[in-house]
C-alpha atoms as a PDB file:
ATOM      1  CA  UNK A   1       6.175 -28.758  30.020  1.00  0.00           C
ATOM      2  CA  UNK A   2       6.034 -25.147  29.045  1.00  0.00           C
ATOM      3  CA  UNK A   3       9.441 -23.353  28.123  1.00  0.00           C
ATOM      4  CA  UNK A   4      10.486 -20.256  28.750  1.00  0.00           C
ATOM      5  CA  UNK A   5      12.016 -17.772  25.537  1.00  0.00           C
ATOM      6  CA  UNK A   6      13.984 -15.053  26.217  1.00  0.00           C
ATOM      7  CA  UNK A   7      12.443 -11.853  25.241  1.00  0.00           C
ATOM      8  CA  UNK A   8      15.228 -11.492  22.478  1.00  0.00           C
ATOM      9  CA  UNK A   9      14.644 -14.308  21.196  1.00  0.00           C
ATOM     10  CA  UNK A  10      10.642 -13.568  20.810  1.00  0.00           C
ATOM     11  CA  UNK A  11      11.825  -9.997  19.484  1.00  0.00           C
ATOM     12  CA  UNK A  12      13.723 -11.373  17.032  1.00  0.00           C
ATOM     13  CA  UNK A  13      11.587 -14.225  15.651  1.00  0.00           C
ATOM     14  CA  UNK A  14       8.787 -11.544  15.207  1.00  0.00           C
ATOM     15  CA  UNK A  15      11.184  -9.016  13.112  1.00  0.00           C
ATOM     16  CA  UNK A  16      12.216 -11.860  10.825  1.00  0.00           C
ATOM     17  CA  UNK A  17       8.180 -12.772  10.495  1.00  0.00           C
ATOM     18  CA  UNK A  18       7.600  -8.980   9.707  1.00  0.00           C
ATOM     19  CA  UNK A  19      10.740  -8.998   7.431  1.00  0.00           C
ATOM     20  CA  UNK A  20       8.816 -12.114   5.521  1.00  0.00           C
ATOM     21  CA  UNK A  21       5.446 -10.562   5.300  1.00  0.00           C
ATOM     22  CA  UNK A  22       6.920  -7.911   3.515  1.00  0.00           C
ATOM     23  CA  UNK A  23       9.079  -9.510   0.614  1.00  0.00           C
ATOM     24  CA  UNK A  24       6.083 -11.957   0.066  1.00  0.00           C
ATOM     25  CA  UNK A  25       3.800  -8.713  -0.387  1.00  0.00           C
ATOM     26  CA  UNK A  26       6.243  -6.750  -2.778  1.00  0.00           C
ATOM     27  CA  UNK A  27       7.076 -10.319  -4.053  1.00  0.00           C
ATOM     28  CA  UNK A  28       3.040 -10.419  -4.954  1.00  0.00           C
ATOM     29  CA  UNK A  29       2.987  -6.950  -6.344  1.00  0.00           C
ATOM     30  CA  UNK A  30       5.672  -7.447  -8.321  1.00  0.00           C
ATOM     31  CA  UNK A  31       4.301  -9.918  -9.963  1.00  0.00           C
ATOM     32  CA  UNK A  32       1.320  -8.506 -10.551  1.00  0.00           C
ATOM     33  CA  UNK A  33       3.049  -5.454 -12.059  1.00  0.00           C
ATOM     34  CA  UNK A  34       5.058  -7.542 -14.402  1.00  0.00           C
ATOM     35  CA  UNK A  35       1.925  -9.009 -16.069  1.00  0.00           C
ATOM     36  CA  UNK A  36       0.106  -5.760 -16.744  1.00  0.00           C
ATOM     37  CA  UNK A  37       3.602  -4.341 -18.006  1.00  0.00           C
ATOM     38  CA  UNK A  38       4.000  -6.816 -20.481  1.00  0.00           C
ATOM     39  CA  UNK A  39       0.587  -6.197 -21.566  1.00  0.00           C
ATOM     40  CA  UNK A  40       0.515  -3.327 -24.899  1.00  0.00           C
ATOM     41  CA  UNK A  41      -3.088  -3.614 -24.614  1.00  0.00           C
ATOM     42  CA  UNK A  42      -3.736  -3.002 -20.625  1.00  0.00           C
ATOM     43  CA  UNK A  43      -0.992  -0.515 -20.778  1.00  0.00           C
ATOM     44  CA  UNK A  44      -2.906   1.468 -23.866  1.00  0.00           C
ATOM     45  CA  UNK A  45      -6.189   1.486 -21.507  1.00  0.00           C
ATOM     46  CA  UNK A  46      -4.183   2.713 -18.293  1.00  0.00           C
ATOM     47  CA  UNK A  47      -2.957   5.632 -20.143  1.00  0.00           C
ATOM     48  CA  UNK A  48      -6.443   6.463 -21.630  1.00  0.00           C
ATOM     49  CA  UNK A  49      -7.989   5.801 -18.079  1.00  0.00           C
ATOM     50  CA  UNK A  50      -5.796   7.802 -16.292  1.00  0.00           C
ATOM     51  CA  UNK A  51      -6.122  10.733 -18.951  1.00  0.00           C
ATOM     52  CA  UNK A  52     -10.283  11.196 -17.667  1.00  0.00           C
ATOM     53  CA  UNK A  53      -9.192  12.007 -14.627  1.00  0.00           C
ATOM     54  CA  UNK A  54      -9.923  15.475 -13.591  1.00  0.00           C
ATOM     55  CA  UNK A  55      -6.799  15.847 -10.923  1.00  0.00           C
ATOM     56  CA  UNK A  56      -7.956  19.244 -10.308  1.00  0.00           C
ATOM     57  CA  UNK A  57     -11.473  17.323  -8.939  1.00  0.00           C
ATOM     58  CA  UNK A  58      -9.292  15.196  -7.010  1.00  0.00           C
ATOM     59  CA  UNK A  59      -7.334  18.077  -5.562  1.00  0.00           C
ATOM     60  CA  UNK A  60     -10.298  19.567  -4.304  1.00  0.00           C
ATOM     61  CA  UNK A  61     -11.855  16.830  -2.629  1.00  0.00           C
ATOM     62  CA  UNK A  62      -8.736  15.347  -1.048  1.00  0.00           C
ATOM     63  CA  UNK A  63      -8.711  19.316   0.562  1.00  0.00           C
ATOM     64  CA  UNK A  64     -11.882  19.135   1.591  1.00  0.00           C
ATOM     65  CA  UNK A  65     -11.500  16.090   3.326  1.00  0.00           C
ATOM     66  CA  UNK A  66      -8.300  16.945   4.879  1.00  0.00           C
ATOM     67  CA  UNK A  67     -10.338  20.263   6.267  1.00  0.00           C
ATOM     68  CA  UNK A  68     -13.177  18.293   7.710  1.00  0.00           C
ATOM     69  CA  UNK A  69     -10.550  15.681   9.405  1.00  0.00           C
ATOM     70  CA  UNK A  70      -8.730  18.588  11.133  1.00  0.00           C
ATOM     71  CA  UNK A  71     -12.069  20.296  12.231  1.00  0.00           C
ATOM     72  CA  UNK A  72     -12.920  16.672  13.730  1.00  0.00           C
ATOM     73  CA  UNK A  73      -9.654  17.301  15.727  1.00  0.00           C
ATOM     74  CA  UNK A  74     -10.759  20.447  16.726  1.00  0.00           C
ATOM     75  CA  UNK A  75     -14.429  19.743  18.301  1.00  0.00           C
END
């Protein structure tokens, strides 16, 4: 026997299942970021990683790529 659900009901049921998807992932990355955090060491590499980069590279590149994207909207 197959039962009918209102369309509410459906709605509603898939909110709360998008609701729970989303505390489980911040959940997970909150986790995640707790154990590196309470880490000197990892936190002392981070900082030196993070000090090679050359942002002004990064800049550049992120432009160019934003350039060629909007010329692929223009063709």
């Amino acid at each position: 026997m197959i039962v009918s659900v209102p369309v509410e009901q459906v709605n509603a049921v898939r909110a709360l299942a998008q609701i729970l998807r989303r505390y489980t992932s911040l959940n997970h990355l909150a986790q995640a970021a707790r154990a590196v955090l309470q880490n000197s060491n990892q936190i002392t590499q981070m900082l030196a990683d993070i000090n090679k980069v050359d942002f002004t590279s990064v800049q550049v590149a992120r432009e160019m790529s934003v350039v060629g994207y909007r010329n692929k909207l223009i063709l």
